[in-house]
N, C-alpha and C. Protein backbone atom coordinates (compact mmCIF):
# COMPACT_ATOMS: atom_id res chain seq x y z
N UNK A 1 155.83 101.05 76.77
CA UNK A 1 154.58 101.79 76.97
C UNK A 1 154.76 103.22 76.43
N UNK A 2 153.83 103.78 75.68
CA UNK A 2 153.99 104.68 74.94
C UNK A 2 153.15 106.22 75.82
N UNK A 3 153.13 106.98 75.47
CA UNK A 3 152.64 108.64 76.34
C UNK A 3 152.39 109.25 75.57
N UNK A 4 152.16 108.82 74.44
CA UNK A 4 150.88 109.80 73.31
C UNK A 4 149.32 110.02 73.95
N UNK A 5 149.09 110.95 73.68
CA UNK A 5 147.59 110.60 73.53
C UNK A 5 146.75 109.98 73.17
N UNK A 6 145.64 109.31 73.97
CA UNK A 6 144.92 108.70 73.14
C UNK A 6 143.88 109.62 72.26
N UNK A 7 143.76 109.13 70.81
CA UNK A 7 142.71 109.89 70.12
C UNK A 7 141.30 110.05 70.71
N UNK A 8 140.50 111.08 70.29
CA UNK A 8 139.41 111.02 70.69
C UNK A 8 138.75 111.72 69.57
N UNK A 9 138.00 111.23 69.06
CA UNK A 9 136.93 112.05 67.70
C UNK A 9 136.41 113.27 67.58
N UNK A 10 136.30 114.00 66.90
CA UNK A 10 135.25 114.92 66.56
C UNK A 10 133.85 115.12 67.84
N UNK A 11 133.32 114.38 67.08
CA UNK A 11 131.63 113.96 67.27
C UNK A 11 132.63 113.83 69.43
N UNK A 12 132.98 113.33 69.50
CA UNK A 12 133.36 113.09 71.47
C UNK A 12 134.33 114.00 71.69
N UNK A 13 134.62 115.27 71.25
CA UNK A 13 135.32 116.32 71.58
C UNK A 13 134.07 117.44 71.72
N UNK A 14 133.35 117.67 70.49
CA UNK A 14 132.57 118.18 70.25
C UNK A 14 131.01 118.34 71.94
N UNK A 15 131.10 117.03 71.97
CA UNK A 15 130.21 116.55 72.97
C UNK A 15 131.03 117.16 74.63
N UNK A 16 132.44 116.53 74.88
CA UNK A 16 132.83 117.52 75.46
C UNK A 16 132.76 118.65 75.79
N UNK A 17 133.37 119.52 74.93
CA UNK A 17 132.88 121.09 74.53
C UNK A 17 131.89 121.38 74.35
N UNK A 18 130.62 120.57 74.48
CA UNK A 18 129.25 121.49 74.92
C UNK A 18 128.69 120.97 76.19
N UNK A 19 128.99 120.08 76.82
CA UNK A 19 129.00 119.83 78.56
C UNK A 19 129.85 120.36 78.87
N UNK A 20 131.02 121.45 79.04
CA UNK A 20 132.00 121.89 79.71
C UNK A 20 131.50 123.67 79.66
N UNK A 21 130.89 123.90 78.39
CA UNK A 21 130.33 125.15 78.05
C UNK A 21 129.29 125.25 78.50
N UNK A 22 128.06 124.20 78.51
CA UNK A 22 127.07 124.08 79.35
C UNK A 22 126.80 124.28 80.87
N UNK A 23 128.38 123.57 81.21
CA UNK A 23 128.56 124.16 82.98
C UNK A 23 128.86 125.12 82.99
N UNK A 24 129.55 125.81 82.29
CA UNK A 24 129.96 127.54 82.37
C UNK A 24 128.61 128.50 82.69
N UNK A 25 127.92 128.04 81.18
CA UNK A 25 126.75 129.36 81.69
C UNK A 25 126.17 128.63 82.64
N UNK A 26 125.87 127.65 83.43
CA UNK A 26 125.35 127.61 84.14
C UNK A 26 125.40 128.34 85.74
N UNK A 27 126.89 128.71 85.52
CA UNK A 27 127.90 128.53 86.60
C UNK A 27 127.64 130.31 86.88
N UNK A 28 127.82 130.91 85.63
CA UNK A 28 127.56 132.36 85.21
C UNK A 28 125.69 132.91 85.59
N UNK A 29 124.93 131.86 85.24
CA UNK A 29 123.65 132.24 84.55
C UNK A 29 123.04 132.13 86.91
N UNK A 30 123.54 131.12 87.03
CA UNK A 30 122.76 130.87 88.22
C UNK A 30 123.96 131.80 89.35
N UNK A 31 125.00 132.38 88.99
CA UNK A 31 125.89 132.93 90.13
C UNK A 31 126.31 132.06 91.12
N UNK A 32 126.98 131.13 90.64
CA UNK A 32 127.74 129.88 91.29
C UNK A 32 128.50 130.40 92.18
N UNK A 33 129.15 129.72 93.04
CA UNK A 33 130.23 129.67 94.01
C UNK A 33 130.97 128.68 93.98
N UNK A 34 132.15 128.66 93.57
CA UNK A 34 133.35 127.20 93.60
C UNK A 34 132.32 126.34 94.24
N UNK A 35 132.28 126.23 95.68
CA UNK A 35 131.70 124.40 96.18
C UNK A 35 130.36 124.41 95.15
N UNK A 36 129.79 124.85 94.71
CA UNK A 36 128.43 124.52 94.29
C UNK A 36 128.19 124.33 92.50
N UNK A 37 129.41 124.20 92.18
CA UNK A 37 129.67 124.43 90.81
C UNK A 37 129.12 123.09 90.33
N UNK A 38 128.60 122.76 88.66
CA UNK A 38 128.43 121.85 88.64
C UNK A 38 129.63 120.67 88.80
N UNK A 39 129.41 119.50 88.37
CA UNK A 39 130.44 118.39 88.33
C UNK A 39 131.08 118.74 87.00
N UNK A 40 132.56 118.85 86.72
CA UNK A 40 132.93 118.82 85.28
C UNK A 40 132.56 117.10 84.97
N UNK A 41 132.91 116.96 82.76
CA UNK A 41 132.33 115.96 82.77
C UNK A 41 133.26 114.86 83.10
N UNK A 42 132.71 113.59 83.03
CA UNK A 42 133.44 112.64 83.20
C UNK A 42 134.55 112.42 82.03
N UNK A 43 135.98 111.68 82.58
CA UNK A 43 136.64 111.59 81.40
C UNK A 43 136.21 110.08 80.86
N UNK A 44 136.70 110.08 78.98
CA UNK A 44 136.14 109.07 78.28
C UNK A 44 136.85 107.92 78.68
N UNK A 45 137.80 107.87 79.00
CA UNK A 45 138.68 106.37 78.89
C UNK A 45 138.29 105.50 80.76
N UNK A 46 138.27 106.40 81.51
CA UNK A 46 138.12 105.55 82.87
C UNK A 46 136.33 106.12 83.57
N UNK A 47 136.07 106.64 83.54
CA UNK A 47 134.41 107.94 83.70
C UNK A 47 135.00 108.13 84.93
N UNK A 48 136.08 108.54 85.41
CA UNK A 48 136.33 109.32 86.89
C UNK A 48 135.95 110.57 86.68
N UNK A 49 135.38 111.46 87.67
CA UNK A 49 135.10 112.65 87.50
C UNK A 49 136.38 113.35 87.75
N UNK A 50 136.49 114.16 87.22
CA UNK A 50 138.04 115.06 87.26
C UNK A 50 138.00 116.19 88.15
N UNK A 51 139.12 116.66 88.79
CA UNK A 51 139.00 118.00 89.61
C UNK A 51 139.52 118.87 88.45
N UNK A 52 140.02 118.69 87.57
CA UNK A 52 139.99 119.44 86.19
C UNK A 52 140.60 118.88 84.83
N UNK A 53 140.50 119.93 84.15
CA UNK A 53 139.69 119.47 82.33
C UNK A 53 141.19 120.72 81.96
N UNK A 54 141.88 120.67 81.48
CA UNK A 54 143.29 121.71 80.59
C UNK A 54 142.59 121.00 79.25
N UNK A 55 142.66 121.88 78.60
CA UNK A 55 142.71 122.11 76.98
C UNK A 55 143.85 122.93 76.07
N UNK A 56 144.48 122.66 75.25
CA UNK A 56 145.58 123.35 74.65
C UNK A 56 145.63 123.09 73.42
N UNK A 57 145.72 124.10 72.63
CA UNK A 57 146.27 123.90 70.80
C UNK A 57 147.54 123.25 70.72
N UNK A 58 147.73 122.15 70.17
CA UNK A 58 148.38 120.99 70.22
C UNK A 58 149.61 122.03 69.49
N UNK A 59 150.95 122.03 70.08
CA UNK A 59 151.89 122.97 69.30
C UNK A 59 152.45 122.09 67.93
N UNK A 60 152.72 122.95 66.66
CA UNK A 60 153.05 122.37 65.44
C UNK A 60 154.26 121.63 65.78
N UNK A 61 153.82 120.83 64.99
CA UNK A 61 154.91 119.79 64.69
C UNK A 61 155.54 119.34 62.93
N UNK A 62 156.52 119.28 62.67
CA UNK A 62 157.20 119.19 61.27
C UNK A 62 156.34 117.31 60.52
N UNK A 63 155.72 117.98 59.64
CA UNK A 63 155.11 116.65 58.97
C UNK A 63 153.93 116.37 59.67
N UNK A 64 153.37 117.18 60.56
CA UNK A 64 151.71 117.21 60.92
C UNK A 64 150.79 118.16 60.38
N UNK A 65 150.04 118.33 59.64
CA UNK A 65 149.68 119.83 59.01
C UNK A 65 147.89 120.04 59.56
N UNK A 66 147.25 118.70 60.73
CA UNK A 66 146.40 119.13 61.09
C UNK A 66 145.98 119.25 62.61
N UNK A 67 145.60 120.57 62.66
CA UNK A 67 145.28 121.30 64.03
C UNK A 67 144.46 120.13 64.64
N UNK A 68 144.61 120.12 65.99
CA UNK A 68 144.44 119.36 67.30
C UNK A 68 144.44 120.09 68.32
N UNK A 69 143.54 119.62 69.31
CA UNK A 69 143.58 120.12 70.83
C UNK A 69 143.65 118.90 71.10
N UNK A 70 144.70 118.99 72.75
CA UNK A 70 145.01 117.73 73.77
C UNK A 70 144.35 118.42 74.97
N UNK A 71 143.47 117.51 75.29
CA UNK A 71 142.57 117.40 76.63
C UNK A 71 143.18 116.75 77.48
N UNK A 72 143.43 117.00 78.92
CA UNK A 72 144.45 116.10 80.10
C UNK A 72 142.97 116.41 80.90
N UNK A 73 143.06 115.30 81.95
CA UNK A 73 142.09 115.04 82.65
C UNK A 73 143.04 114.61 83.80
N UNK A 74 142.46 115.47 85.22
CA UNK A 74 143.22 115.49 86.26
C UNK A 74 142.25 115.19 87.53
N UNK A 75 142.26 114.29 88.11
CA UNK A 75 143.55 113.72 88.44
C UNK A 75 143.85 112.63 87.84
N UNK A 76 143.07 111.90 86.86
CA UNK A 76 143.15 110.56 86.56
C UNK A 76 144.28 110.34 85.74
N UNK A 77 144.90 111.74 85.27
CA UNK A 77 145.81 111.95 84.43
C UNK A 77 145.53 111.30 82.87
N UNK A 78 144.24 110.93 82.26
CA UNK A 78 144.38 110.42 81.05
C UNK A 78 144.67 112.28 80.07
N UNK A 79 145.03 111.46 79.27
CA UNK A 79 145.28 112.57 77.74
C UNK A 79 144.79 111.91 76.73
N UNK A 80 144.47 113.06 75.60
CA UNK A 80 143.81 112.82 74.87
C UNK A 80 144.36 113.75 73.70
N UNK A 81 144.04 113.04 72.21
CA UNK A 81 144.27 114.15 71.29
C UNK A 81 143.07 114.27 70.38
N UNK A 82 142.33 115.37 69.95
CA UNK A 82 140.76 115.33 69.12
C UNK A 82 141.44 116.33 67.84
N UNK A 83 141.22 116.04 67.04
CA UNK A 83 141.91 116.46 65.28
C UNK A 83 140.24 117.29 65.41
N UNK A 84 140.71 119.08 64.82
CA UNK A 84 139.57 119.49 64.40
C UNK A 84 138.67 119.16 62.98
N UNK A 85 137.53 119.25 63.44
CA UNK A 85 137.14 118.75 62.18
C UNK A 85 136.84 120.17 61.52
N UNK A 86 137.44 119.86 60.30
CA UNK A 86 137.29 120.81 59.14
C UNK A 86 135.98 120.89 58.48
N UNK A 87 134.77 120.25 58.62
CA UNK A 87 133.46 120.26 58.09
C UNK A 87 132.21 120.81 58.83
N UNK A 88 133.07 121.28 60.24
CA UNK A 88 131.91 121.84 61.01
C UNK A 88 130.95 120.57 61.68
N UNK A 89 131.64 119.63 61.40
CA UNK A 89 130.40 118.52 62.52
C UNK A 89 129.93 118.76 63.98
N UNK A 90 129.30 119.18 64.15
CA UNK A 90 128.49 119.26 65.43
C UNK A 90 127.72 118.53 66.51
């Protein structure tokens, strides 16, 4: 059994990162309080809701030359790896 990440696309990173940014201002815009915050989103591989979402610039590696962020989803513990897209897909 292997402990890579599973991939996750563009276009479903992307989607990520604007439901996770979406709860922010919300969180900002309405003057949230921890209990009342929205739900972060569900993760892709099981839809458990997570008590949190880590994001990190995937550190270089020798013979990889393209940038990645790894998404961990806690508690369910899945990981994930999303390759940036270089074309601006949105």
């Amino acid at each position: 059994m292997t402990n890579d990440p599973t991939p996750l696309s563009s276009a479903q990173f992307n989607q990520l990162s604007r439901a996770i940014q979406k709860r922010e201002d919300a969180i900002i815009r309405e003057v949230l309080q921890q209990p009342d915050y929205p739900p972060l989103p569900s993760c892709p591989e099981c839809g458990a809701a997570p008590a949190q979402i880590d994001t990190m610039l995937e550190p270089p590696r020798f013979g990889v030359a393209e940038p990645a962020m790894l998404v961990n989803f806690q508690p369910c513990g899945h990981r994930f790896r999303a390759v940036q897209d270089l074309d601006g897909e949105q």
